[in-house]
PDB file of N, CA and C in Angstrom:
ATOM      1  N   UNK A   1      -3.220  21.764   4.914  1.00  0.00           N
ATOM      2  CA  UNK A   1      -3.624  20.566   4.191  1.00  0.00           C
ATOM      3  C   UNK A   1      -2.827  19.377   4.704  1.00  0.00           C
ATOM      4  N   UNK A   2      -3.149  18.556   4.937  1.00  0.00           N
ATOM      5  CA  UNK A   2      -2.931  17.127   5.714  1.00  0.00           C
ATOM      6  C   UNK A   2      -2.565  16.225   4.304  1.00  0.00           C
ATOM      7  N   UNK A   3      -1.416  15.520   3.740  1.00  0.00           N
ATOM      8  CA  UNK A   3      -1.366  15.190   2.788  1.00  0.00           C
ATOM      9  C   UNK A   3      -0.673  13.357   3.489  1.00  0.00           C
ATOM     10  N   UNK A   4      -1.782  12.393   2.822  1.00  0.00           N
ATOM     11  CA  UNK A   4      -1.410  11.361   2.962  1.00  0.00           C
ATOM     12  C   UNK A   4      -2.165  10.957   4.368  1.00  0.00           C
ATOM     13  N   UNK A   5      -1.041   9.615   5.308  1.00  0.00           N
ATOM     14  CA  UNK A   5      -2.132   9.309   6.602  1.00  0.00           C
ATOM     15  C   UNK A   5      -0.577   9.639   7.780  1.00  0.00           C
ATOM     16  N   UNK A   6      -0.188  10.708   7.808  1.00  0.00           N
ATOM     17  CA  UNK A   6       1.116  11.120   8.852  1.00  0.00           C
ATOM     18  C   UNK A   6       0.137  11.143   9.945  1.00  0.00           C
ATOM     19  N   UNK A   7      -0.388   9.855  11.194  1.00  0.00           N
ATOM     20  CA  UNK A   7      -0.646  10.338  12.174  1.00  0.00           C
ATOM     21  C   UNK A   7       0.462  10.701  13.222  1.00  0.00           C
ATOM     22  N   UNK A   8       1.424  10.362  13.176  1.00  0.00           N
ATOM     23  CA  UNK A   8       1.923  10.295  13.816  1.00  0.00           C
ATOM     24  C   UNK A   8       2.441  12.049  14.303  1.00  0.00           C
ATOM     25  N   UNK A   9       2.490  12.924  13.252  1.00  0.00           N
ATOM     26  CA  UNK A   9       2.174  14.325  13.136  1.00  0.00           C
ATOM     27  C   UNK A   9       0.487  14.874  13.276  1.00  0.00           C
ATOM     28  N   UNK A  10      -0.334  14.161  12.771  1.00  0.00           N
ATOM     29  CA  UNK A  10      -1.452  14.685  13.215  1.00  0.00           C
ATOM     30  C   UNK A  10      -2.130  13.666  13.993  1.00  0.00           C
ATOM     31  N   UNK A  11      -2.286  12.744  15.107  1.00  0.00           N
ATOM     32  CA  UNK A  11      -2.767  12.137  15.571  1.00  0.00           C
ATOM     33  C   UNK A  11      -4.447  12.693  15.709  1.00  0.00           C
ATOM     34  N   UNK A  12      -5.041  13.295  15.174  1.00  0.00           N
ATOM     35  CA  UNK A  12      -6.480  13.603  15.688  1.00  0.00           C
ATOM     36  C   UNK A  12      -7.126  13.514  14.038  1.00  0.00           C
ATOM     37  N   UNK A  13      -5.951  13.166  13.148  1.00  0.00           N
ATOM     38  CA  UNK A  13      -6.547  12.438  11.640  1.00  0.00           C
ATOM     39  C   UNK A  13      -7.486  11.162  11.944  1.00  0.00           C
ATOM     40  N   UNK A  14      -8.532  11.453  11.577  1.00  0.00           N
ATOM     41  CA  UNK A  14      -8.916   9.874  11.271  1.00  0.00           C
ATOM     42  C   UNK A  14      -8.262   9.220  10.456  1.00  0.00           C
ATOM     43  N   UNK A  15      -8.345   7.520  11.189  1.00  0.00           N
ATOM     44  CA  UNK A  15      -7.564   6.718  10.007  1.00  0.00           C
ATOM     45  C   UNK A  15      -8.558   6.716   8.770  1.00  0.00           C
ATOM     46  N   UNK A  16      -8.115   6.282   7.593  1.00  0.00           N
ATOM     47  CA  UNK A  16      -9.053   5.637   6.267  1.00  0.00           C
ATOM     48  C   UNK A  16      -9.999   5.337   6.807  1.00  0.00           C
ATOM     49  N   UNK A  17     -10.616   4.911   6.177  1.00  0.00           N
ATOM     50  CA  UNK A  17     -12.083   3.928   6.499  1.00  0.00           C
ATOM     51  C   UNK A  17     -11.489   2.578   5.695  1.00  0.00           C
ATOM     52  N   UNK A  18     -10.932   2.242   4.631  1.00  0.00           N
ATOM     53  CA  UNK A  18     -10.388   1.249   3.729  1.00  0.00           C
ATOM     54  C   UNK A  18      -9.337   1.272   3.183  1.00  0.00           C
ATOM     55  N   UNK A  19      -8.406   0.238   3.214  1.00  0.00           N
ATOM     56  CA  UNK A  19      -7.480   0.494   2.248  1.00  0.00           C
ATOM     57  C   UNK A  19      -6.857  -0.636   1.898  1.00  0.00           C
ATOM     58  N   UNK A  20      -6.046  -0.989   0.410  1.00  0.00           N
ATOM     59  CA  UNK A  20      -5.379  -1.941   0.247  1.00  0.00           C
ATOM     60  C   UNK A  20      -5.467  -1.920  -1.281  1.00  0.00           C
ATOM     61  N   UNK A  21      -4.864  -2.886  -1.681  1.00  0.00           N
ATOM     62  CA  UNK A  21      -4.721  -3.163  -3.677  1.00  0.00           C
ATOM     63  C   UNK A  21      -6.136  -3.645  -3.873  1.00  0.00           C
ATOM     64  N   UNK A  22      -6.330  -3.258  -5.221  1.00  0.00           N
ATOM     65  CA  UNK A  22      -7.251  -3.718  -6.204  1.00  0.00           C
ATOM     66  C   UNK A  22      -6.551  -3.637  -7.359  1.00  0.00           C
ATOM     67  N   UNK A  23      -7.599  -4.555  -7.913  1.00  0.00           N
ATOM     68  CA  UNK A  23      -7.157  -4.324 -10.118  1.00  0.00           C
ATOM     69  C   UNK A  23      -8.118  -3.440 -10.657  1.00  0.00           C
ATOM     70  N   UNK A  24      -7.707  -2.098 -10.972  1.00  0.00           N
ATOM     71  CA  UNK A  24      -8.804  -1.164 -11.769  1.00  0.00           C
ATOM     72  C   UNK A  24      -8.358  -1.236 -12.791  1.00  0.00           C
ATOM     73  N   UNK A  25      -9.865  -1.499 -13.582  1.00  0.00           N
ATOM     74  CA  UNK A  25      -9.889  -1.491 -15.111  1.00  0.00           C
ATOM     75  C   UNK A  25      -9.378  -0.348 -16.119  1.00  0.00           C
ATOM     76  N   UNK A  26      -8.242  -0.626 -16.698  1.00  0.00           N
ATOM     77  CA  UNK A  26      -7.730   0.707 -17.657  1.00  0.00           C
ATOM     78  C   UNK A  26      -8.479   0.161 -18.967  1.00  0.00           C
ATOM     79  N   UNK A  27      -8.957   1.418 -19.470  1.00  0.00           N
ATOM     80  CA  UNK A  27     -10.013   1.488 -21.158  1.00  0.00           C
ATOM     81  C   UNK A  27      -9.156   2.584 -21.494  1.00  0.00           C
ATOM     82  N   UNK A  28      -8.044   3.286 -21.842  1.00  0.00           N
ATOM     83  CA  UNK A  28      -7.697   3.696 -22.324  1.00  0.00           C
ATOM     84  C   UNK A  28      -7.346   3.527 -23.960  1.00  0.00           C
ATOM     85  N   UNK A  29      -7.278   4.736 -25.008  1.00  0.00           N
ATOM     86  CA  UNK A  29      -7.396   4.684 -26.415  1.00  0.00           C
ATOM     87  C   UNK A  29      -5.823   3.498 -26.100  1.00  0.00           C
ATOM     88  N   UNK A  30      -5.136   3.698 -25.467  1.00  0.00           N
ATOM     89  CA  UNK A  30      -3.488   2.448 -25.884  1.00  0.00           C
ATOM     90  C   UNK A  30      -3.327   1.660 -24.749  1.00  0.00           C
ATOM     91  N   UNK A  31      -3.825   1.914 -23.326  1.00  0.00           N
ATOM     92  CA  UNK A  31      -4.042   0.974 -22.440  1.00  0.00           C
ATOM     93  C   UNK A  31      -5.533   0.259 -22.270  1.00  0.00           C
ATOM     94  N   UNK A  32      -5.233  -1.370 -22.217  1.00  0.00           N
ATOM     95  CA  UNK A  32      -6.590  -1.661 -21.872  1.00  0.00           C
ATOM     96  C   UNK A  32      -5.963  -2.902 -21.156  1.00  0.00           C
ATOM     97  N   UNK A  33      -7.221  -3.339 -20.041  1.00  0.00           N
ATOM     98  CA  UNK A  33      -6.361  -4.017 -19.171  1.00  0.00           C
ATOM     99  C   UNK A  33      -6.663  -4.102 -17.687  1.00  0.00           C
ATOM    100  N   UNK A  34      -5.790  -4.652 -16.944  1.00  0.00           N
ATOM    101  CA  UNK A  34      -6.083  -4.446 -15.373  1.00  0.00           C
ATOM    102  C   UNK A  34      -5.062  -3.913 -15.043  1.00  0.00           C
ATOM    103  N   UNK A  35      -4.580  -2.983 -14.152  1.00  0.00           N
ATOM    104  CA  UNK A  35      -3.890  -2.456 -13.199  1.00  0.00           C
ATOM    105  C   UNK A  35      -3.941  -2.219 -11.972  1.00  0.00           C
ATOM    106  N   UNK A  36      -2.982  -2.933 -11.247  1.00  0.00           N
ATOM    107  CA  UNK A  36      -3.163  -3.423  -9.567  1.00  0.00           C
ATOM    108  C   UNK A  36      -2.637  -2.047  -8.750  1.00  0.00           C
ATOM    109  N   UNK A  37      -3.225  -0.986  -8.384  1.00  0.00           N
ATOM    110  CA  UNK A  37      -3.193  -0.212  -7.771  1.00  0.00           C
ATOM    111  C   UNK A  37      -3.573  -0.226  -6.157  1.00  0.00           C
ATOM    112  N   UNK A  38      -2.977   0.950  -5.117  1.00  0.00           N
ATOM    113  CA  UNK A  38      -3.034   1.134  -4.067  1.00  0.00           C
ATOM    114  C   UNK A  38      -4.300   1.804  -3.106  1.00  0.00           C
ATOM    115  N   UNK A  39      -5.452   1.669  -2.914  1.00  0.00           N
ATOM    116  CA  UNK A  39      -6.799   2.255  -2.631  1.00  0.00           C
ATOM    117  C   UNK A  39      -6.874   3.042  -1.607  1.00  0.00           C
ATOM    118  N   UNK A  40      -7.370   3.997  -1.322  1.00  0.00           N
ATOM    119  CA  UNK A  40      -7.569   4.263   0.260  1.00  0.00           C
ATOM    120  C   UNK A  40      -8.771   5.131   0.276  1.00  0.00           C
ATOM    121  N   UNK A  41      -9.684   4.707   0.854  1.00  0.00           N
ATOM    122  CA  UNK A  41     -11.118   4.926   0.934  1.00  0.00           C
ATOM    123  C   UNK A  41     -11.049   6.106   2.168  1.00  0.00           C
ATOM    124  N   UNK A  42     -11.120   7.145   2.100  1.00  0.00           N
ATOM    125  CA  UNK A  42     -11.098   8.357   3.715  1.00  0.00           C
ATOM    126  C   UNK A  42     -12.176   8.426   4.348  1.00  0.00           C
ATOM    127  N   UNK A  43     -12.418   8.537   5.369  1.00  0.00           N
ATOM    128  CA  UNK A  43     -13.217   8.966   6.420  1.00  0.00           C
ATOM    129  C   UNK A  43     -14.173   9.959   5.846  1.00  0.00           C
ATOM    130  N   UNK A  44     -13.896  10.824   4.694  1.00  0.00           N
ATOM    131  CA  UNK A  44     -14.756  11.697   4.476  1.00  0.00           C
ATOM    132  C   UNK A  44     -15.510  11.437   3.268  1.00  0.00           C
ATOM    133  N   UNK A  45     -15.168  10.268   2.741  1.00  0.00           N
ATOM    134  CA  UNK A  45     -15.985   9.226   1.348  1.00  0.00           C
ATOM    135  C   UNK A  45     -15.083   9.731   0.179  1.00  0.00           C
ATOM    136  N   UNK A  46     -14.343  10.083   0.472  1.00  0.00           N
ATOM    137  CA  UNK A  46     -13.239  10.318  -0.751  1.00  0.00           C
ATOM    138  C   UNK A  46     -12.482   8.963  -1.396  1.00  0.00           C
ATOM    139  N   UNK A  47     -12.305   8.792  -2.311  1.00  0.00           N
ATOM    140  CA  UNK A  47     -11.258   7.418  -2.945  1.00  0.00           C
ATOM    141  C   UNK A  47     -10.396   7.793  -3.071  1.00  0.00           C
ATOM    142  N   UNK A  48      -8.532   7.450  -2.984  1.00  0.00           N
ATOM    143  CA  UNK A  48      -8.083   8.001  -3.758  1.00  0.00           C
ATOM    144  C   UNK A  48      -7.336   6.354  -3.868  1.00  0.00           C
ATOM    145  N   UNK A  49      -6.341   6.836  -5.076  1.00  0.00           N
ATOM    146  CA  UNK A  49      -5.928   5.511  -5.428  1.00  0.00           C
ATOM    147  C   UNK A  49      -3.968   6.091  -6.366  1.00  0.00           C
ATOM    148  N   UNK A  50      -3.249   5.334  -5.732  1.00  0.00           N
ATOM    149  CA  UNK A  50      -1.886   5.373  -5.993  1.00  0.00           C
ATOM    150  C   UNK A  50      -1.544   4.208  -6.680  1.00  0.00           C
ATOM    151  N   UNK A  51      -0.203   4.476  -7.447  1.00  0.00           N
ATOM    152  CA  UNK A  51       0.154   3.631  -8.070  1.00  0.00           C
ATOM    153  C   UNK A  51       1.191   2.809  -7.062  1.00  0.00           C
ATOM    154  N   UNK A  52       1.694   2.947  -6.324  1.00  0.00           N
ATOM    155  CA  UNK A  52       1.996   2.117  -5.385  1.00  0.00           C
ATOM    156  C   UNK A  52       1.840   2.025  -3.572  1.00  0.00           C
ATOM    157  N   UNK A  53       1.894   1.038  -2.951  1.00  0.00           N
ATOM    158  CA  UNK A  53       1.018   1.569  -1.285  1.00  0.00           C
ATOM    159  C   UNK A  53       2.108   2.504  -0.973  1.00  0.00           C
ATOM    160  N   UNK A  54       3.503   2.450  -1.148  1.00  0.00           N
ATOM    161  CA  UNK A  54       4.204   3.226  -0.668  1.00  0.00           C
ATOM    162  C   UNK A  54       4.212   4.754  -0.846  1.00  0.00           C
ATOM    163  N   UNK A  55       3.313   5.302  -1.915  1.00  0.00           N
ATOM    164  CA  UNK A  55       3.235   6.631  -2.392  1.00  0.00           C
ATOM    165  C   UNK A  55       1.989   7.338  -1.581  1.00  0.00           C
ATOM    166  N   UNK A  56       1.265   6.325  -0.832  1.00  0.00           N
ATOM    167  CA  UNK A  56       0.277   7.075   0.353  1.00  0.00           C
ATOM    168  C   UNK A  56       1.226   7.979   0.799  1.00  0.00           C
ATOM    169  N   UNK A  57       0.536   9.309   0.698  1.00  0.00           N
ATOM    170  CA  UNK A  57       1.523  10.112   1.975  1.00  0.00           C
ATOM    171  C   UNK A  57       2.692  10.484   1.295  1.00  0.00           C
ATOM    172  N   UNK A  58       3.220  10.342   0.571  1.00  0.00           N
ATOM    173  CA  UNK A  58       4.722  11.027  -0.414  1.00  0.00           C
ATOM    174  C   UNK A  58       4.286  11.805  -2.037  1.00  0.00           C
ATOM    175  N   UNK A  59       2.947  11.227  -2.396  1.00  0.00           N
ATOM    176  CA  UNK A  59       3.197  11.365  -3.599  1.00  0.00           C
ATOM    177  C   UNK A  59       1.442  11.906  -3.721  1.00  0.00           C
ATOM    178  N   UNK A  60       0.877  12.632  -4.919  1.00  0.00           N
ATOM    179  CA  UNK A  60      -0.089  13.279  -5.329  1.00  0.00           C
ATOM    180  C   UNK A  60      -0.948  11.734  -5.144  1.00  0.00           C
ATOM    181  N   UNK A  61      -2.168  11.678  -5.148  1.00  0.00           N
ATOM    182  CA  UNK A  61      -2.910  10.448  -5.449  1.00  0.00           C
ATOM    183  C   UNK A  61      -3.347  10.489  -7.288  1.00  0.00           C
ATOM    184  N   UNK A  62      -3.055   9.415  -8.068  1.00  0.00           N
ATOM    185  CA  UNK A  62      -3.127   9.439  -9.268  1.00  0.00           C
ATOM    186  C   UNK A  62      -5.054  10.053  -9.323  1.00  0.00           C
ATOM    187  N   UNK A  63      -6.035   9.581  -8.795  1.00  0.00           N
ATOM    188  CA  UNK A  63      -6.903  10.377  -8.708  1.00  0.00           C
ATOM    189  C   UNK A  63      -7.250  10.337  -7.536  1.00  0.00           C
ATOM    190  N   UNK A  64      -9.283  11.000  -7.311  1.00  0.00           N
ATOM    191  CA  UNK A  64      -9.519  11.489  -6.167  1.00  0.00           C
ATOM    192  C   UNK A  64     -11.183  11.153  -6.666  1.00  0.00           C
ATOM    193  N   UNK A  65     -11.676  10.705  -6.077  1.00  0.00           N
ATOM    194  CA  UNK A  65     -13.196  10.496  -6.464  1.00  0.00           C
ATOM    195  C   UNK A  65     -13.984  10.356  -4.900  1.00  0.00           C
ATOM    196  N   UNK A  66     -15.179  11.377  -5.611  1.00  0.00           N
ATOM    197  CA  UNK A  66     -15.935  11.715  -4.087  1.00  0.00           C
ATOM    198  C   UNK A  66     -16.964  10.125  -4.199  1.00  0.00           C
ATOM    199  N   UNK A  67     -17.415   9.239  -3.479  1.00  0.00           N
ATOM    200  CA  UNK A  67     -18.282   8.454  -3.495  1.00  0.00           C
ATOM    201  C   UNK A  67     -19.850   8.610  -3.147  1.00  0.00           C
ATOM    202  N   UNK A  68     -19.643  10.084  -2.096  1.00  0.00           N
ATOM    203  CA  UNK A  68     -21.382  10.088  -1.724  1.00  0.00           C
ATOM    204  C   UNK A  68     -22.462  10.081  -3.501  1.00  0.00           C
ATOM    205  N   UNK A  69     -23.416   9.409  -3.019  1.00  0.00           N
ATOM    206  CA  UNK A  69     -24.203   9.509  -4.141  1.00  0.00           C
ATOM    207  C   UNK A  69     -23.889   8.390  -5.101  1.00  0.00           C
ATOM    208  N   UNK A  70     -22.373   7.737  -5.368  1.00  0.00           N
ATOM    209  CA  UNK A  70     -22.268   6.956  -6.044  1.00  0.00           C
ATOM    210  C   UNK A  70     -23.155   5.531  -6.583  1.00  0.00           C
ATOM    211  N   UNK A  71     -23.272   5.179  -7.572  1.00  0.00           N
ATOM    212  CA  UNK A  71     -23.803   3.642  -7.392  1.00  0.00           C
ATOM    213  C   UNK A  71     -22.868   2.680  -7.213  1.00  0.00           C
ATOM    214  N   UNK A  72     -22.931   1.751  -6.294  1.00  0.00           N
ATOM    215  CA  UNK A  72     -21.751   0.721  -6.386  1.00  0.00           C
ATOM    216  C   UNK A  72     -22.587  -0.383  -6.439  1.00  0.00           C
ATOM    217  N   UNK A  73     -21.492  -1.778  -6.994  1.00  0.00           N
ATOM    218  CA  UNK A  73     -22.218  -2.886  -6.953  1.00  0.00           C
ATOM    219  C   UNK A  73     -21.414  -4.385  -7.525  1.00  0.00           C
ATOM    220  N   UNK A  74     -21.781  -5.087  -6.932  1.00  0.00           N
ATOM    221  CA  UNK A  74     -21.410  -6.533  -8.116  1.00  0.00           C
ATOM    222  C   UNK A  74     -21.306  -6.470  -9.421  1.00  0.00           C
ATOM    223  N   UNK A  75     -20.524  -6.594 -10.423  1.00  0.00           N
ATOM    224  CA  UNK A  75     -20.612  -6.802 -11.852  1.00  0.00           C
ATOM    225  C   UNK A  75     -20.041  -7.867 -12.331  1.00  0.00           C
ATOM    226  N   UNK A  76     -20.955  -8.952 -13.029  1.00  0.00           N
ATOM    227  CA  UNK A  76     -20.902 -10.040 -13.536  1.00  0.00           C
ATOM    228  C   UNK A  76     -20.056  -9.729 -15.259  1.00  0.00           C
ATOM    229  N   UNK A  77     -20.532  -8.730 -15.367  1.00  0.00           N
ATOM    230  CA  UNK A  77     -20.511  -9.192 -17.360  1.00  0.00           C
ATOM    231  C   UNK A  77     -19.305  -9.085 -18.001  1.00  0.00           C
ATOM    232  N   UNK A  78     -18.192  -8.453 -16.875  1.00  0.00           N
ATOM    233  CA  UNK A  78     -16.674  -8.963 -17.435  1.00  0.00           C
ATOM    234  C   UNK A  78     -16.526 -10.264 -17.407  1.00  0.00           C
ATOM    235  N   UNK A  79     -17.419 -11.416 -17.197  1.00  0.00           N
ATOM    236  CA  UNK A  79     -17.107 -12.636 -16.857  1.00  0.00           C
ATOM    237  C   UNK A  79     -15.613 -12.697 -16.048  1.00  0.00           C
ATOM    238  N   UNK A  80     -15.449 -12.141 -15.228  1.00  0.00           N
ATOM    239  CA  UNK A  80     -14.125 -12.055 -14.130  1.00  0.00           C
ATOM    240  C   UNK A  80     -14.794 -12.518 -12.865  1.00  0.00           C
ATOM    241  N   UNK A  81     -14.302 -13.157 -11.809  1.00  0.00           N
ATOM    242  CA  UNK A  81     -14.794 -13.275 -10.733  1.00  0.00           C
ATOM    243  C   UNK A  81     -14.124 -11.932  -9.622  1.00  0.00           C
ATOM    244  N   UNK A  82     -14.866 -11.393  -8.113  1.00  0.00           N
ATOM    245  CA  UNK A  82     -14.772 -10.423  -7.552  1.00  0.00           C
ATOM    246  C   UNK A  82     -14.678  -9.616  -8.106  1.00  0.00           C
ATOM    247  N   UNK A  83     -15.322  -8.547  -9.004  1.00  0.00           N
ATOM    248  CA  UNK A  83     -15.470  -7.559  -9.744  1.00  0.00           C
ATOM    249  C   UNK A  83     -16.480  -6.945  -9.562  1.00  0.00           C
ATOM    250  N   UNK A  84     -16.941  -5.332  -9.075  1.00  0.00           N
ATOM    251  CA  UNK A  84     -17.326  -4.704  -8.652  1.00  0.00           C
ATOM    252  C   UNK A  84     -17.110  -3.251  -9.243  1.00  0.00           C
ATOM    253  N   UNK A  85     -18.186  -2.740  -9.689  1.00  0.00           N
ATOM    254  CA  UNK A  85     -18.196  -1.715 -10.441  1.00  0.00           C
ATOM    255  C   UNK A  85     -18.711   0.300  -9.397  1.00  0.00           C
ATOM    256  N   UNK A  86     -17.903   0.827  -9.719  1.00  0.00           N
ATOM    257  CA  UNK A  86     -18.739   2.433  -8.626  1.00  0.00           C
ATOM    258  C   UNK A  86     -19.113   3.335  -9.839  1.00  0.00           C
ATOM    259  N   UNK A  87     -20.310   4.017 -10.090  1.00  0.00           N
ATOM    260  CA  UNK A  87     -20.317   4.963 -10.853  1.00  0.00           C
ATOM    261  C   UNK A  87     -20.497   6.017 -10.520  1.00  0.00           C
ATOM    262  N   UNK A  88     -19.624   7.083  -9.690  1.00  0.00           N
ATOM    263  CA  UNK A  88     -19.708   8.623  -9.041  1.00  0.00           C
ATOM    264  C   UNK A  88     -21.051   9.192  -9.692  1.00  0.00           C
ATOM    265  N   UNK A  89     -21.289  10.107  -8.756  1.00  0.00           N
ATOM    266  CA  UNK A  89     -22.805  11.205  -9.020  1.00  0.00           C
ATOM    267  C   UNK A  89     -22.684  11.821 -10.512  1.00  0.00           C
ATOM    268  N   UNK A  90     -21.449  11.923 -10.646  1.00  0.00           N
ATOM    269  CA  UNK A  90     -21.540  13.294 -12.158  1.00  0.00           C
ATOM    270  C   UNK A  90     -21.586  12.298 -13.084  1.00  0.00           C
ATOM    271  N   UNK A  91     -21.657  10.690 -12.927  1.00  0.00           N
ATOM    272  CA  UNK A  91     -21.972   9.641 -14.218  1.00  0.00           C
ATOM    273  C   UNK A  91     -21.116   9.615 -15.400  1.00  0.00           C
ATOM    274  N   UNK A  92     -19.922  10.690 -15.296  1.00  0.00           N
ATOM    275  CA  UNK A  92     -19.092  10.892 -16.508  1.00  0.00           C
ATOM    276  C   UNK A  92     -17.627   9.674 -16.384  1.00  0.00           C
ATOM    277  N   UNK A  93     -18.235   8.221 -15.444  1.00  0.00           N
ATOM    278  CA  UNK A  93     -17.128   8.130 -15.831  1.00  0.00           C
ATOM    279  C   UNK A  93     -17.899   6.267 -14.981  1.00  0.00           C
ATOM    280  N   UNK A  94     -17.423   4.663 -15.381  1.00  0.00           N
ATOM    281  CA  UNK A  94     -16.967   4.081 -14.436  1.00  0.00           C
ATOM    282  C   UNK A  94     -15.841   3.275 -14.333  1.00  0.00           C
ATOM    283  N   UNK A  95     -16.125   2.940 -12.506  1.00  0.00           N
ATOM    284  CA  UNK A  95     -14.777   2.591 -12.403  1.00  0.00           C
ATOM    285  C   UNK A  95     -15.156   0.852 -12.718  1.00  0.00           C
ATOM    286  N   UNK A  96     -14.379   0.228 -12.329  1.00  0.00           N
ATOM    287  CA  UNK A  96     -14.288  -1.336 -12.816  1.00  0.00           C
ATOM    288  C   UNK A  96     -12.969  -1.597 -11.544  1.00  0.00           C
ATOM    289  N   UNK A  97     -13.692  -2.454 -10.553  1.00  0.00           N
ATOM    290  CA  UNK A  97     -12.393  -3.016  -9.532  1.00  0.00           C
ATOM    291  C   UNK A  97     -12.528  -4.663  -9.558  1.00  0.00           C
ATOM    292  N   UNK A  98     -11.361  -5.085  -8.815  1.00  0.00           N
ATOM    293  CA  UNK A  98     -11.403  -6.443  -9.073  1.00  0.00           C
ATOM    294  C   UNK A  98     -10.549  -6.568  -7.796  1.00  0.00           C
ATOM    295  N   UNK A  99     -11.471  -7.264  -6.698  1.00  0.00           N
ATOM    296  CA  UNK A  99     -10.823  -7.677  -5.436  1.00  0.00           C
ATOM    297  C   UNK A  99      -9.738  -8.997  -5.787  1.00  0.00           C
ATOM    298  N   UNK A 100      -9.116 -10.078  -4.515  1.00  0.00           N
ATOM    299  CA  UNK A 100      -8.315 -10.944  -4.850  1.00  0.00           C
ATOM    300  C   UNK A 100      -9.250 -11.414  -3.818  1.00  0.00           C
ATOM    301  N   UNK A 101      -9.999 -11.844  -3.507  1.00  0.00           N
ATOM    302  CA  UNK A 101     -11.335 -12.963  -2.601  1.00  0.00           C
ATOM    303  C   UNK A 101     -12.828 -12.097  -2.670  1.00  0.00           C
ATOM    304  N   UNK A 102     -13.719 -13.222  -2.401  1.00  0.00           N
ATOM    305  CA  UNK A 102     -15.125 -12.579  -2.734  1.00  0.00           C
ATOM    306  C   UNK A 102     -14.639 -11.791  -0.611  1.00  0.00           C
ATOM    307  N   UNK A 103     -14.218 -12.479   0.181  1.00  0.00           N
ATOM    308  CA  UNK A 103     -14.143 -11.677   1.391  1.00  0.00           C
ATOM    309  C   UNK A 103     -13.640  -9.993   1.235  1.00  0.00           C
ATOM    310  N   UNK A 104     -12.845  -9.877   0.428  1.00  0.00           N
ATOM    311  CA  UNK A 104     -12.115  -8.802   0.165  1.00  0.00           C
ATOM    312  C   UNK A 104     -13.367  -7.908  -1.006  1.00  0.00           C
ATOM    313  N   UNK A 105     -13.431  -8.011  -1.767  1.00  0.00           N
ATOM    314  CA  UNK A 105     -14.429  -7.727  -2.432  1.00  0.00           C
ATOM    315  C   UNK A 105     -15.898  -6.942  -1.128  1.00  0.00           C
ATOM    316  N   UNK A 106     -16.479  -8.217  -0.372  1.00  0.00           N
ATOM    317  CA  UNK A 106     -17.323  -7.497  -0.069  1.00  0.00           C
ATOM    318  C   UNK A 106     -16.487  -6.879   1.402  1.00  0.00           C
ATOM    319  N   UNK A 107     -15.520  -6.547   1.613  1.00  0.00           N
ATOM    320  CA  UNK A 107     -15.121  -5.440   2.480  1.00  0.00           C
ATOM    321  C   UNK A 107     -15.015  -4.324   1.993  1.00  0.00           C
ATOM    322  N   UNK A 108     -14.916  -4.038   0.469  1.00  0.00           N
ATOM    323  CA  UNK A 108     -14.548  -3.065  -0.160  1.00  0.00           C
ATOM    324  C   UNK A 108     -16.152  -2.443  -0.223  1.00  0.00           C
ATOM    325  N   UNK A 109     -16.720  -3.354  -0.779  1.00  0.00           N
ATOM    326  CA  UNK A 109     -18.147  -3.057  -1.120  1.00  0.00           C
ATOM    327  C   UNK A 109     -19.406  -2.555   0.529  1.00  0.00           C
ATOM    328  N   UNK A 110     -18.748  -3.213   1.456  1.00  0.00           N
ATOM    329  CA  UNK A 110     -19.472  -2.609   2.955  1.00  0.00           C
ATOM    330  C   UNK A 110     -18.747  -1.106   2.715  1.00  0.00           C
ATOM    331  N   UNK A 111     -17.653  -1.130   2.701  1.00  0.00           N
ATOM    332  CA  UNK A 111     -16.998   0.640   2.895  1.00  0.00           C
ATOM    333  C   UNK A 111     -17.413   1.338   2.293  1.00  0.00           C
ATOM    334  N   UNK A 112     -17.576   0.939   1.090  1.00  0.00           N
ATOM    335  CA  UNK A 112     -17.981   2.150  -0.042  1.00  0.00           C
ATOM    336  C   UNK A 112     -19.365   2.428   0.198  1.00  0.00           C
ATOM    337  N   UNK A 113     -20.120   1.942   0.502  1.00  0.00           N
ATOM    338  CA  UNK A 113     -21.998   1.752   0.757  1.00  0.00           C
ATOM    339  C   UNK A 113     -21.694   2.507   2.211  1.00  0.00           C
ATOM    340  N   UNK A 114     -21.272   2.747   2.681  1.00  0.00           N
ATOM    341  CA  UNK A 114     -21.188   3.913   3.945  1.00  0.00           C
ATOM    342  C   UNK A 114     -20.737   5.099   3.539  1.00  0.00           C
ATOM    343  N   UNK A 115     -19.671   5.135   2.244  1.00  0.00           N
ATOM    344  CA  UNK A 115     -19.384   6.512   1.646  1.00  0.00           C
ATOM    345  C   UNK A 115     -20.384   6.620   1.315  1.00  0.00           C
ATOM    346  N   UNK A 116     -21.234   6.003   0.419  1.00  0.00           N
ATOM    347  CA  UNK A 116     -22.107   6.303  -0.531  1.00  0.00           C
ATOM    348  C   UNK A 116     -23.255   7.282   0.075  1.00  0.00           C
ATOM    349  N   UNK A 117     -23.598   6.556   1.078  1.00  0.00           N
ATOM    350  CA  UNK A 117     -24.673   7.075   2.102  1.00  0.00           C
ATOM    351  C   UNK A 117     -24.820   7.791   3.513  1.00  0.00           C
ATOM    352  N   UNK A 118     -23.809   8.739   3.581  1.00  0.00           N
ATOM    353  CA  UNK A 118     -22.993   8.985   4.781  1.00  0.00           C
ATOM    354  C   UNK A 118     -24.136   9.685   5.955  1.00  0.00           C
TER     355      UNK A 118
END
């Protein structure tokens, strides 16, 4: 198992396909809110997302979400600007992201639409 992006030990890893901070929406029963987390979109349409960039590669990914099949898209009705919503195949769950430029935003949104549809 290949944990994190060590090419430098596995050089025949593909890099990510994406990576960098976003604000994902916490709805939790005592958290609610934005939280600026670490993204990294894989080569194989996987998400995973850390609580800090430095824990790529050292640390478990707080989750792991497959994207093929997903719906992704623009979402207006947080009244937030760059906000972009994915809802995985099993529908039991969405996410809520929030780029820092509409450029950034739709880089996130080209990557994921290639997981989606691989």
């Amino acid at each position: 198992m290949i944990v994190g992006s060590d090419i430098s030990r596995y050089p025949n890893t593909p890099k990510p396909t994406c990576r960098g901070y976003l604000h994902k929406r916490t709805q939790s029963a005592i958290l609610k809110g934005w939280r600026k987390r670490w993204f990294v979109l894989k080569h194989n349409g996987y998400l995973h997302y850390y609580k800090h960039k430095k824990d790529e590669g050292k640390c478990r990914p707080l989750e792991v979400t497959k994207l093929e099949g997903a719906e992704i898209g623009v979402d207006t009705s947080l009244g937030k600007p760059f906000v972009f919503k994915c809802i995985p195949q099993n529908g039991n769950r969405i996410f809520y992201f929030c780029a820092t430029s509409n450029q950034e935003m739709k880089r996130w949104l080209e990557a994921m639409e290639k997981a989606v549809h691989p």
